[in-house]
Protein backbone atom coordinates (compact mmCIF):
# COMPACT_ATOMS: atom_id res chain seq x y z
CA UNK A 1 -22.28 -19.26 -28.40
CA UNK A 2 -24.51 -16.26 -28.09
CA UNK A 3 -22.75 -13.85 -30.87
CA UNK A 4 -22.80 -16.89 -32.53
CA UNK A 5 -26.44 -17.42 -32.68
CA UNK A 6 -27.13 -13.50 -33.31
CA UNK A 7 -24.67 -14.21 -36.19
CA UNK A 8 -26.58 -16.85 -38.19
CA UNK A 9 -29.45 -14.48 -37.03
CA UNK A 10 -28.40 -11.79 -38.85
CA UNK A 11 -27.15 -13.22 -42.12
CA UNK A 12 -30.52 -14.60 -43.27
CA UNK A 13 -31.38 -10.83 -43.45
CA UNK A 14 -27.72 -9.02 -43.66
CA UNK A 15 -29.10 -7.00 -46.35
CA UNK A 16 -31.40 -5.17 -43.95
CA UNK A 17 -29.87 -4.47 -41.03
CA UNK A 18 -29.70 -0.71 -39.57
CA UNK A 19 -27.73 1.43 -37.72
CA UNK A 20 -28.56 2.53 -33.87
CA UNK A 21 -30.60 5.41 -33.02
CA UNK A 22 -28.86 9.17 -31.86
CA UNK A 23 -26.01 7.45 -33.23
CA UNK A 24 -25.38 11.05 -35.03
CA UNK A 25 -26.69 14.34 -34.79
CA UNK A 26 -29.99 15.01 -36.40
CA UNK A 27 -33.62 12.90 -35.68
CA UNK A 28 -33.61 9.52 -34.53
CA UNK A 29 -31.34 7.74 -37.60
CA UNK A 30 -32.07 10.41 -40.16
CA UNK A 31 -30.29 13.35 -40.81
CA UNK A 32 -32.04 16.92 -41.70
CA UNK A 33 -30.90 20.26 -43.90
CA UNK A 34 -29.68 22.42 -40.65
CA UNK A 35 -26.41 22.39 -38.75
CA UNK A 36 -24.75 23.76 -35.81
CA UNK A 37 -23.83 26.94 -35.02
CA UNK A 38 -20.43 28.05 -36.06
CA UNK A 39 -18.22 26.27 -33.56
CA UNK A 40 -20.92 24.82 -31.38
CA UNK A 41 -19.89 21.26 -30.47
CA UNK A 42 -22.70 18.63 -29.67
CA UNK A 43 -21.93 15.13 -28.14
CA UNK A 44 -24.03 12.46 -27.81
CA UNK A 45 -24.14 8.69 -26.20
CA UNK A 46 -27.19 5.98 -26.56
CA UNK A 47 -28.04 2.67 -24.95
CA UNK A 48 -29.79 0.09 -27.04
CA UNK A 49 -31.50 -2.75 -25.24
CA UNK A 50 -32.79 -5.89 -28.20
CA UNK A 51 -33.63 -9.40 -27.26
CA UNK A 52 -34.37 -12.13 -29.58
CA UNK A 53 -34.96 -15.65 -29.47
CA UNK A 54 -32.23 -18.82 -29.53
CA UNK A 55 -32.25 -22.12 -30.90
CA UNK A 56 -33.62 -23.88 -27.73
CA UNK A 57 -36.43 -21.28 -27.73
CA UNK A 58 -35.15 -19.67 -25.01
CA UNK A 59 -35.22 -15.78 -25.09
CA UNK A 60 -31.94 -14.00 -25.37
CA UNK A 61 -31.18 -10.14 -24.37
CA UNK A 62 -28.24 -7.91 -25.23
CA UNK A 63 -27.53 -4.37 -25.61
CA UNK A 64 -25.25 -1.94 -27.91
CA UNK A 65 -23.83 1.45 -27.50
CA UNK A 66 -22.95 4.59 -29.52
CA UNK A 67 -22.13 7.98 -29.31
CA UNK A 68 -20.99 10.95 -31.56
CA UNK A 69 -19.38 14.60 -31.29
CA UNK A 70 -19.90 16.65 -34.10
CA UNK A 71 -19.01 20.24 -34.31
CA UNK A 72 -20.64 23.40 -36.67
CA UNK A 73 -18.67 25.58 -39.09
CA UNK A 74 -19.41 28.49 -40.83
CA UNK A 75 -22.56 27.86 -40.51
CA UNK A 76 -22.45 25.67 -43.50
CA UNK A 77 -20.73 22.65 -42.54
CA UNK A 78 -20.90 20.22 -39.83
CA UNK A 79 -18.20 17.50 -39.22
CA UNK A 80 -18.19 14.59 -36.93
CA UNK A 81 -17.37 11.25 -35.52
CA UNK A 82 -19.36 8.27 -34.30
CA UNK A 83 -18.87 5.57 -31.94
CA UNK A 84 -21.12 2.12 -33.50
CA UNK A 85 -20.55 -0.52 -30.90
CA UNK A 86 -18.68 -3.27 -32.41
CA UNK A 87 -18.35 -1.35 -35.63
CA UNK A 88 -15.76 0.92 -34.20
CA UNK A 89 -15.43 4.20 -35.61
CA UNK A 90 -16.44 6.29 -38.50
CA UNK A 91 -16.59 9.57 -39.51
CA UNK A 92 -19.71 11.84 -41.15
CA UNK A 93 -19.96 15.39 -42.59
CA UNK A 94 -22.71 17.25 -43.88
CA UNK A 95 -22.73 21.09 -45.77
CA UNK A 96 -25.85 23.23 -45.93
CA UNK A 97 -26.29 23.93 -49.82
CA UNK A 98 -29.52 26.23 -49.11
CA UNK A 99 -30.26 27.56 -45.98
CA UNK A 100 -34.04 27.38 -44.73
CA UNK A 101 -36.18 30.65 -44.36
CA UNK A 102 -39.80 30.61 -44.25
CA UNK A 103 -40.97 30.29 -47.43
CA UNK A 104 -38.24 27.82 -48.67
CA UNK A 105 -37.03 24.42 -47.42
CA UNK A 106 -33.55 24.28 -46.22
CA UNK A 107 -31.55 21.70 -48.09
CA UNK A 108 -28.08 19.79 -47.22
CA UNK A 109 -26.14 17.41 -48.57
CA UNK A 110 -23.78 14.83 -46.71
CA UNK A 111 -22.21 11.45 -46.24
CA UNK A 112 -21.89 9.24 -43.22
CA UNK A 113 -20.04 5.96 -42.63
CA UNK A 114 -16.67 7.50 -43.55
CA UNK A 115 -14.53 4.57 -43.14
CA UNK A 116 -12.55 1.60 -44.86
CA UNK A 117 -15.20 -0.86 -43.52
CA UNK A 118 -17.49 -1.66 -46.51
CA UNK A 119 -19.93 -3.31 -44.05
CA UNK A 120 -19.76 -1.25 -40.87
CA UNK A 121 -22.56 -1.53 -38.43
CA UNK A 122 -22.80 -2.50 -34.59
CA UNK A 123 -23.31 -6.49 -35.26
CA UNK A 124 -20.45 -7.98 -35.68
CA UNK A 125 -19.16 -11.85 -34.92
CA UNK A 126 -15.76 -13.63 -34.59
CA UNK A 127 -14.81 -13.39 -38.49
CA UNK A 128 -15.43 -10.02 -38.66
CA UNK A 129 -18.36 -6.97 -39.74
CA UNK A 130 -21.02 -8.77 -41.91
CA UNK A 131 -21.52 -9.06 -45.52
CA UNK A 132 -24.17 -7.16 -47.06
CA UNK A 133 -24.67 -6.95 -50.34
CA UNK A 134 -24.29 -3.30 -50.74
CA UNK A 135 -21.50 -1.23 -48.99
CA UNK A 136 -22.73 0.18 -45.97
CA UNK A 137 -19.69 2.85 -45.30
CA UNK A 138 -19.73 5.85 -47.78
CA UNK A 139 -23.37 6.72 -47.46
CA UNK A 140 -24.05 9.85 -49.37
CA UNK A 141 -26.84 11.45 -48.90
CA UNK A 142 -29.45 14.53 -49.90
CA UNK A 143 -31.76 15.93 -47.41
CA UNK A 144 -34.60 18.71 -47.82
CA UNK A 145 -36.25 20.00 -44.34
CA UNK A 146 -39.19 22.59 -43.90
CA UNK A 147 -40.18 23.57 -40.27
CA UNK A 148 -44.16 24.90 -40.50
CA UNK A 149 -43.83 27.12 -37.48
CA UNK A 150 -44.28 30.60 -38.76
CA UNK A 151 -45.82 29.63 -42.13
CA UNK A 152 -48.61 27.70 -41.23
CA UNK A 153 -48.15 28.47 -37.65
CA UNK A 154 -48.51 24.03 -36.84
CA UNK A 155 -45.00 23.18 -34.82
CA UNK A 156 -44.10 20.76 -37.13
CA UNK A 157 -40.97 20.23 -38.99
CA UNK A 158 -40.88 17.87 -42.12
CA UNK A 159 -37.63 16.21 -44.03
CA UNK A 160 -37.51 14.29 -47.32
CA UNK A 161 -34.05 12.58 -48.42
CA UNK A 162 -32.45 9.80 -50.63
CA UNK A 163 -29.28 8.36 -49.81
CA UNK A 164 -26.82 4.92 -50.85
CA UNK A 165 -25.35 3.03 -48.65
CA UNK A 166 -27.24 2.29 -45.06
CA UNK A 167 -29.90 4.44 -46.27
CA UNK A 168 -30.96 1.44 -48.85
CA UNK A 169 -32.65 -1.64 -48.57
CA UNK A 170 -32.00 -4.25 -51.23
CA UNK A 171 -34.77 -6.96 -50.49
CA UNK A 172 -37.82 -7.26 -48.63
CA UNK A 173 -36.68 -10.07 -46.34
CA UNK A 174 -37.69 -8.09 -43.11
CA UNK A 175 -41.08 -8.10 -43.89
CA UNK A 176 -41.39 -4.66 -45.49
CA UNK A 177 -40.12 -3.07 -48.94
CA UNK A 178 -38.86 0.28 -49.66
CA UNK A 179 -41.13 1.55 -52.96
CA UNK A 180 -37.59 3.83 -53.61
CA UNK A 181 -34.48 2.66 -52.64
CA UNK A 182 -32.51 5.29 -50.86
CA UNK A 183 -36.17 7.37 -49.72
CA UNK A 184 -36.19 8.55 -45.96
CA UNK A 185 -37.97 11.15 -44.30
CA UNK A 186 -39.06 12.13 -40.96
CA UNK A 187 -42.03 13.74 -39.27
CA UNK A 188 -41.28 15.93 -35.55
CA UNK A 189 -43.75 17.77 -33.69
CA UNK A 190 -42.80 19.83 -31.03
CA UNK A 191 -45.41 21.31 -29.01
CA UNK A 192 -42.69 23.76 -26.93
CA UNK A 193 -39.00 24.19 -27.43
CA UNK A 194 -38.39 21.97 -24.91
CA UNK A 195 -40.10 18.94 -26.15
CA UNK A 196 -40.08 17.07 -29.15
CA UNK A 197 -42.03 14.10 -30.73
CA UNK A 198 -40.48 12.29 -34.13
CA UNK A 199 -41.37 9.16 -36.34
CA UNK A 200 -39.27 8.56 -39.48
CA UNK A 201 -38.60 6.08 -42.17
CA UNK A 202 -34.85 6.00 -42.45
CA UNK A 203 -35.04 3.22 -45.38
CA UNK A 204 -35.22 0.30 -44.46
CA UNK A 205 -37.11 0.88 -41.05
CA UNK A 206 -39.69 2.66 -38.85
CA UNK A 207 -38.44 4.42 -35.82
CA UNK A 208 -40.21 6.28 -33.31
CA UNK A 209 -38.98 8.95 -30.40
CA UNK A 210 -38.78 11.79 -28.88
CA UNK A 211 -37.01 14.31 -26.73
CA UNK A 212 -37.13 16.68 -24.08
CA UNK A 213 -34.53 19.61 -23.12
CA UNK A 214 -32.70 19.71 -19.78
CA UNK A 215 -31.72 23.73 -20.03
CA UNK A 216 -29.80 25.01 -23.08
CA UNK A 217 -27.18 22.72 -22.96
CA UNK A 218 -28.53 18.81 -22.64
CA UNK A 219 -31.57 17.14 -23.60
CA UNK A 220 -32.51 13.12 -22.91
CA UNK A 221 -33.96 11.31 -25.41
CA UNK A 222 -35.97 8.52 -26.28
CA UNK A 223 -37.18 5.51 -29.13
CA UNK A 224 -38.18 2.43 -30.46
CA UNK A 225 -36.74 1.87 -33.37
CA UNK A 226 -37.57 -1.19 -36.26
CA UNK A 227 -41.11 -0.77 -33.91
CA UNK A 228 -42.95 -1.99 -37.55
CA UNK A 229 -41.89 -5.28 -36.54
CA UNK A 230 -44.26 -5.34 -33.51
CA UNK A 231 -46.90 -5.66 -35.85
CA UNK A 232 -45.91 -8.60 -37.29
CA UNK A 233 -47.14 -11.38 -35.57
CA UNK A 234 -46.76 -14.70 -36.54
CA UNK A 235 -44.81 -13.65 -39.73
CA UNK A 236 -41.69 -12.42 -37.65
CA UNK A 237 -39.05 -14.76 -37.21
CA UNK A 238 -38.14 -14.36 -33.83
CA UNK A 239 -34.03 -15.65 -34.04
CA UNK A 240 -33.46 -13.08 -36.29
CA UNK A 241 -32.21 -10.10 -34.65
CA UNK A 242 -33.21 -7.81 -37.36
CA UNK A 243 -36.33 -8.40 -36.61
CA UNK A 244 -36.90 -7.64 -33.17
CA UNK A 245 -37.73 -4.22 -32.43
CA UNK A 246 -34.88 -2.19 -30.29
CA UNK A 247 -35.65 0.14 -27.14
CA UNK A 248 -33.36 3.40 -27.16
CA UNK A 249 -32.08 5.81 -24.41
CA UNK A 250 -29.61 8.72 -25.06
CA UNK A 251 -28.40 12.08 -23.59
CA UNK A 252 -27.33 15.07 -25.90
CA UNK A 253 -25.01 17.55 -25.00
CA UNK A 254 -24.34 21.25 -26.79
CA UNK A 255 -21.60 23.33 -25.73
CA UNK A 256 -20.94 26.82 -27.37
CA UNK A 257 -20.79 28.71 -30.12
CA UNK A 258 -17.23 29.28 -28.49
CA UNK A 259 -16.60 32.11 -31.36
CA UNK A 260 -19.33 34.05 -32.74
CA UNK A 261 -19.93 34.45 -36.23
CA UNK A 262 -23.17 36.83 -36.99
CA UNK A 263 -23.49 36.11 -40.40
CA UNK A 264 -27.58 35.19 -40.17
CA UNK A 265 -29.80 36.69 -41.78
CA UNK A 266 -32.23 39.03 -38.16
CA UNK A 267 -35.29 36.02 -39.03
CA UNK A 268 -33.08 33.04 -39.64
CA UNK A 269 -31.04 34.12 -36.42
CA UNK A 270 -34.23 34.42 -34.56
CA UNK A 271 -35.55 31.02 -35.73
CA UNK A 272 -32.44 29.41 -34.73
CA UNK A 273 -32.48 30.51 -31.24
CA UNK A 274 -36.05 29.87 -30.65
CA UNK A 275 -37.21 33.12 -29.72
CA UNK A 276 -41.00 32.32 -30.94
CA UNK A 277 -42.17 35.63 -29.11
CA UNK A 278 -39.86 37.62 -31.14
CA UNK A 279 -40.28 35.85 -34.42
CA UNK A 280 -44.35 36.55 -33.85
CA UNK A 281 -43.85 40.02 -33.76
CA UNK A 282 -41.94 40.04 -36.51
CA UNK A 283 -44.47 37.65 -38.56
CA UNK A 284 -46.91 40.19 -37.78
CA UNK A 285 -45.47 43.35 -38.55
CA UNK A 286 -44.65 41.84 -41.90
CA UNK A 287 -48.44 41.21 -42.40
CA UNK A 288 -49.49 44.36 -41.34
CA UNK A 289 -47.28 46.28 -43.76
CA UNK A 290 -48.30 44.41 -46.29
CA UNK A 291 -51.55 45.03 -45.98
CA UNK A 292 -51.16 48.66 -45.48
CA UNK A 293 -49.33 48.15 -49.16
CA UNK A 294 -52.25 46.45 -50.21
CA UNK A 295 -54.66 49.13 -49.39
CA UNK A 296 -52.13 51.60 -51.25
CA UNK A 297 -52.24 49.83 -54.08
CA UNK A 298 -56.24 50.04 -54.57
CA UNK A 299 -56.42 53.47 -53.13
CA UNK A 300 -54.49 54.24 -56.58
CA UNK A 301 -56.33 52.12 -59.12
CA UNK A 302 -58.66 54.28 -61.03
């Protein structure tokens, strides 16, 4: 009776439904332009706690689960599989095309959902995945990221993307309308390499999180995701479970590089490893030589 209920729920806005947070590597339900090290593995697990309201008015809570291992490449390509609850299984890849440096955004591009299942996603009933009316696995994807670290100095890292599939909304039946179809992006501020603060858009929602690293190798994170709906008052129809905002709680695991592959370019390699120290002394040097060029270059104007 209760998948039943979340069921009906769910159909009178199929075309909105999402996917669950640190489901995959990358924000919260966004992905960005990096990827892991050459054969670095990460693996990840979330628990996702939703409630939402039954015929007889009574309140009604349940819970999903996901997880992902994803491993780096080259330094170009990323592959992975995830875990989505009742969904099952699916696979996603992503390849740099332009590698970020500071004066340039980094840009990827990538597909998730790989599977047969034209409607995959973690709410399913008795007959089967729901209908939406656009296919949900096959979701291709273009990214752009910028981290403002050491060109603004502000420890902020920006992405802009557009992607088909889960990425799109088709109506406005949730209460809130995508201006483009397909636009996501994502905002994270991270005060210290340990800790991390993100809000994002991922198309069809609002999700907010963070993050905070246990060591090198794991890190425990947090969010709300679909927390727009909080705000809606009145105007939220609370049987429908896509409307009900959903608390998240993962763990993140990296393991390796196991084999080295020293292809970065001294800065890049520095960024990636968060050295900030390092990269500051190098930020500076480069400013004072080029002011020392400066002051050749009027020393030998007429």
């Amino acid at each position: 009776m209760r998948m039943t209920l979340a069921v009906m729920a769910c159909f009178c806005a199929a075309s909105t439904a999402g996917s669950l947070p640190f489901a995959r590597s990358g924000i919260i339900d966004t992905p960005t332009a990096s990827v892991l090290k050459h054969t670095q593995v990460e693996i990840g697990g979330s628990f996702t706690a939703y409630s939402y309201q039954r015929s007889d008015s009574s309140s009604q809570s349940d819970f999903a689960l996901a997880g992902h291992i994803e491993v780096g490449l080259l330094e170009r390509l990323q592959l992975g599989v995830t875990y989505l609850g009742a969904g099952g299984i699916s696979g996603q890849f992503r390849v740099m095309a332009l590698r970020e440096s500071i004066s340039r955004p980094g840009i990827a591009v990538g597909v998730e959902n790989l599977t047969g299942e034209r409607n995959y996603d973690f709410f399913k009933g008795d007959s089967g995945l729901y209908v939406y009316p656009r296919a949900q696995n096959l979701s291709a994807y273009i990214v752009f990221t910028k981290n403002f670290d050491f060109t603004t100095g502000t420890p902020i890292a920006l992405s802009l993307g557009w992607g088909t599939g889960r990425f799109m909304q088709d109506t406005d039946s949730d209460g809130f309308a995508n201006p483009v179809p397909g636009l996501f992006a994502s905002f994270e501020y991270h005060p210290s390499p340990l800790a991390s603060f993100m809000l994002e858009w991922d198309g069809r929602d609002a999700n907010i999180g963070g993050y905070y690293r246990l060591g090198t190798v794991a890190r425990v994170s947090g969010a709300i995701a679909e927390f727009e709906q909080i705000f809606r008052g009145d105007s939220r129809n609370q049987m429908d479970v896509m409307q009900s905002p959903k608390f998240t709680l993962g763990f993140q695991f990296f393991f390796g590089p196991f084999f080295n592959r020293t292809t970065l370019q001294p800065t890049e390699r520095l960024r990636r490893e968060r050295d900030e120290q390092a990269l500051q002394q190098l930020e500076e040097a480069r400013r004072h030589a080029l002011e020392q060029i400066e002051a050749l270059l009027r020393s030998m104007q007429p």
